[in-house]
C-alpha atoms as a PDB file:
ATOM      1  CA  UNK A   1     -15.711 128.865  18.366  1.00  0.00           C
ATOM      2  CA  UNK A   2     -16.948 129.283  14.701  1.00  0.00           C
ATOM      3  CA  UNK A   3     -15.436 131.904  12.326  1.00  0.00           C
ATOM      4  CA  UNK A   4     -15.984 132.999   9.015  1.00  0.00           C
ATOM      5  CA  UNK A   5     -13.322 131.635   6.333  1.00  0.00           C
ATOM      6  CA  UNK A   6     -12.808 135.593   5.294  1.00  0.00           C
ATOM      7  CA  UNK A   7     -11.200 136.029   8.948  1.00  0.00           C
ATOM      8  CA  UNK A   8      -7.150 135.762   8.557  1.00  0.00           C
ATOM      9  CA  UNK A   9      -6.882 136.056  12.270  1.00  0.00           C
ATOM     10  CA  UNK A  10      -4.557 133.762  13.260  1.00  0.00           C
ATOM     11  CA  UNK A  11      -7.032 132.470  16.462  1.00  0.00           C
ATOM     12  CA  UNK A  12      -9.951 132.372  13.800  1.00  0.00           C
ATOM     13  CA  UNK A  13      -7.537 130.082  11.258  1.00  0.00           C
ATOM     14  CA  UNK A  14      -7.147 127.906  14.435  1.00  0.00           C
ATOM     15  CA  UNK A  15     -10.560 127.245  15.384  1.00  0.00           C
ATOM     16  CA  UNK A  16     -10.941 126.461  11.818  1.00  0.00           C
ATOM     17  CA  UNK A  17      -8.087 124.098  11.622  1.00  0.00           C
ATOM     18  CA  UNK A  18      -8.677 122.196  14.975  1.00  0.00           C
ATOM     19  CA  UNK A  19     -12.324 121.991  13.858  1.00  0.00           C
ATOM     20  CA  UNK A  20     -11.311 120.418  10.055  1.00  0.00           C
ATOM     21  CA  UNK A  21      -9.082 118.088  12.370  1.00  0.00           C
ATOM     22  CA  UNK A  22     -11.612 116.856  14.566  1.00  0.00           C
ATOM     23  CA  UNK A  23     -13.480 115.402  11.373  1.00  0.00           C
ATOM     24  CA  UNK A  24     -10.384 113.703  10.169  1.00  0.00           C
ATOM     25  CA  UNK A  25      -7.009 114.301   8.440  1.00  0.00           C
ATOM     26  CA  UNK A  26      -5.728 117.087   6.735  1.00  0.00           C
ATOM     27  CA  UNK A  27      -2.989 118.181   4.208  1.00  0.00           C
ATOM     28  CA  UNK A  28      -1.310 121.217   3.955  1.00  0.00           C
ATOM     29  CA  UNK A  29      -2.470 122.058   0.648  1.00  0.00           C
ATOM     30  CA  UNK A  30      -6.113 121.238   1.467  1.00  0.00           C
ATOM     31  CA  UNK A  31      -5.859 123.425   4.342  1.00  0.00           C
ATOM     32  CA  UNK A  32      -4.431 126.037   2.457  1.00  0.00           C
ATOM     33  CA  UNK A  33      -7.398 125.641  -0.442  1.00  0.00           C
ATOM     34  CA  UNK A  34      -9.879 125.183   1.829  1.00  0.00           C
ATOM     35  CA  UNK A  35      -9.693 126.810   4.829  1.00  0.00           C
ATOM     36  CA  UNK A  36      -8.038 130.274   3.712  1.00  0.00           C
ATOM     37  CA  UNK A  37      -4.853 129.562   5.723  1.00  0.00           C
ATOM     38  CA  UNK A  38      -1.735 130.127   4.322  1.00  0.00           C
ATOM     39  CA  UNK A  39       0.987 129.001   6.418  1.00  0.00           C
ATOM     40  CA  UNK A  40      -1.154 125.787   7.727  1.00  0.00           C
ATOM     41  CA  UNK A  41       2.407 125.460  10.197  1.00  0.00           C
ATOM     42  CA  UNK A  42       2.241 127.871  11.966  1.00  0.00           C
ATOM     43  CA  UNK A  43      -1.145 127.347  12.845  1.00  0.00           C
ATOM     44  CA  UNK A  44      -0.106 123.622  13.741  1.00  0.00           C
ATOM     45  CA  UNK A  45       2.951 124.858  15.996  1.00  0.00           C
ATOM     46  CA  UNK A  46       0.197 127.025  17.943  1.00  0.00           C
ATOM     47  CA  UNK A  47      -1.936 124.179  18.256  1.00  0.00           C
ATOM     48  CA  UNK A  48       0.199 121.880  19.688  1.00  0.00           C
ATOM     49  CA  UNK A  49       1.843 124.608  22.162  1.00  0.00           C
ATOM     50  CA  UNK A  50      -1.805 124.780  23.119  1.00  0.00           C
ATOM     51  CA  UNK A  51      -2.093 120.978  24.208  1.00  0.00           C
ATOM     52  CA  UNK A  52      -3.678 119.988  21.242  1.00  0.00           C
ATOM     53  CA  UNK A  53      -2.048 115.982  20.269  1.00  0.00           C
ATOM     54  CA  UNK A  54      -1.156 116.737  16.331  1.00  0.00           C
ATOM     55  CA  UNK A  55       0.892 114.642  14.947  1.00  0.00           C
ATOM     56  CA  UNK A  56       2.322 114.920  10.889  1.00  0.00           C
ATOM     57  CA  UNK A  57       3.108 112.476   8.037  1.00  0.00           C
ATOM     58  CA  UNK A  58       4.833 113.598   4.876  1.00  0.00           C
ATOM     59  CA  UNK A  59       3.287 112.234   1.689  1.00  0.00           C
ATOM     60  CA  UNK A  60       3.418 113.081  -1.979  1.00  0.00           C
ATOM     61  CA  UNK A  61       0.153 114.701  -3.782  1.00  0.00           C
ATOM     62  CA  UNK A  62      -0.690 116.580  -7.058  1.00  0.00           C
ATOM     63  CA  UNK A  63      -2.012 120.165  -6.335  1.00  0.00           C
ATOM     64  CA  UNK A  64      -4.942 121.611  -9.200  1.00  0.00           C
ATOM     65  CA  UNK A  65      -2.444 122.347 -11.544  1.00  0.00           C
ATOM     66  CA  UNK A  66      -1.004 118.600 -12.163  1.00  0.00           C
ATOM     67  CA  UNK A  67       1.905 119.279 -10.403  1.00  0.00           C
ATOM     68  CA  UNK A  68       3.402 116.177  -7.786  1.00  0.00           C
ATOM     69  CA  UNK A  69       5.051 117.922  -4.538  1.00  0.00           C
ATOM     70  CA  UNK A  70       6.612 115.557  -2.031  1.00  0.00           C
ATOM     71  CA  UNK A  71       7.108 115.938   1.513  1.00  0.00           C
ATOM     72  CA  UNK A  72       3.332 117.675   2.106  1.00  0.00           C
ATOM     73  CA  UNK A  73       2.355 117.427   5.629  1.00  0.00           C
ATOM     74  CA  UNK A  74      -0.131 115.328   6.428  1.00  0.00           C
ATOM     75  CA  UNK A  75      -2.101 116.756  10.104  1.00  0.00           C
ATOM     76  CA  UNK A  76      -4.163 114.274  12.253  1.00  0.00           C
ATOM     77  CA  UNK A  77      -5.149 114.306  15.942  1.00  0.00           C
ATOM     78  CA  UNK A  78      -3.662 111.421  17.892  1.00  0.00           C
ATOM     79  CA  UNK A  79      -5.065 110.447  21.210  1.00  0.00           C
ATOM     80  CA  UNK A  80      -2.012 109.914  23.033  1.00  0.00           C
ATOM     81  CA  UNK A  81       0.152 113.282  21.577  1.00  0.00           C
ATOM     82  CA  UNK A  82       2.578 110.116  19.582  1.00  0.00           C
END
């Protein structure tokens, strides 16, 4: 399924997530930048209800602004569900 990054449906900011996951990690600020989702969560919790093996990391990042947060989720497809 491909959808538009205007669409704030939360099945469209699925597709889009499990689709940015298949290529590889991704953080929750990224996802929030880049992918026009703003509770990247959520999204995550729906995913995995779904069957879909996400597993999380928390890691430390500066957003645009120069600010450090810790504790950002880090999102990445496992093969086994770990």
């Amino acid at each position: 399924m491909t959808t538009t990054i205007q669409s704030s449906s939360s099945s469209a900011q699925r597709a889009r997530l499990l689709a940015r996951l298949q290529l590889g990690p991704i953080d929750t600020l990224t996802a929030r930048r880049e992918l026009n989702i703003l509770m990247p969560a959520a999204r995550i919790k729906e995913l995995k209800e779904r069957g879909n093996p996400i597993s999380k990391q928390s890691i430390s990042m500066t957003d645009e602004q120069g600010r450090t947060h810790h504790g950002i989720a880090l999102y990445y497809l496992t093969q086994t569900g770990e």
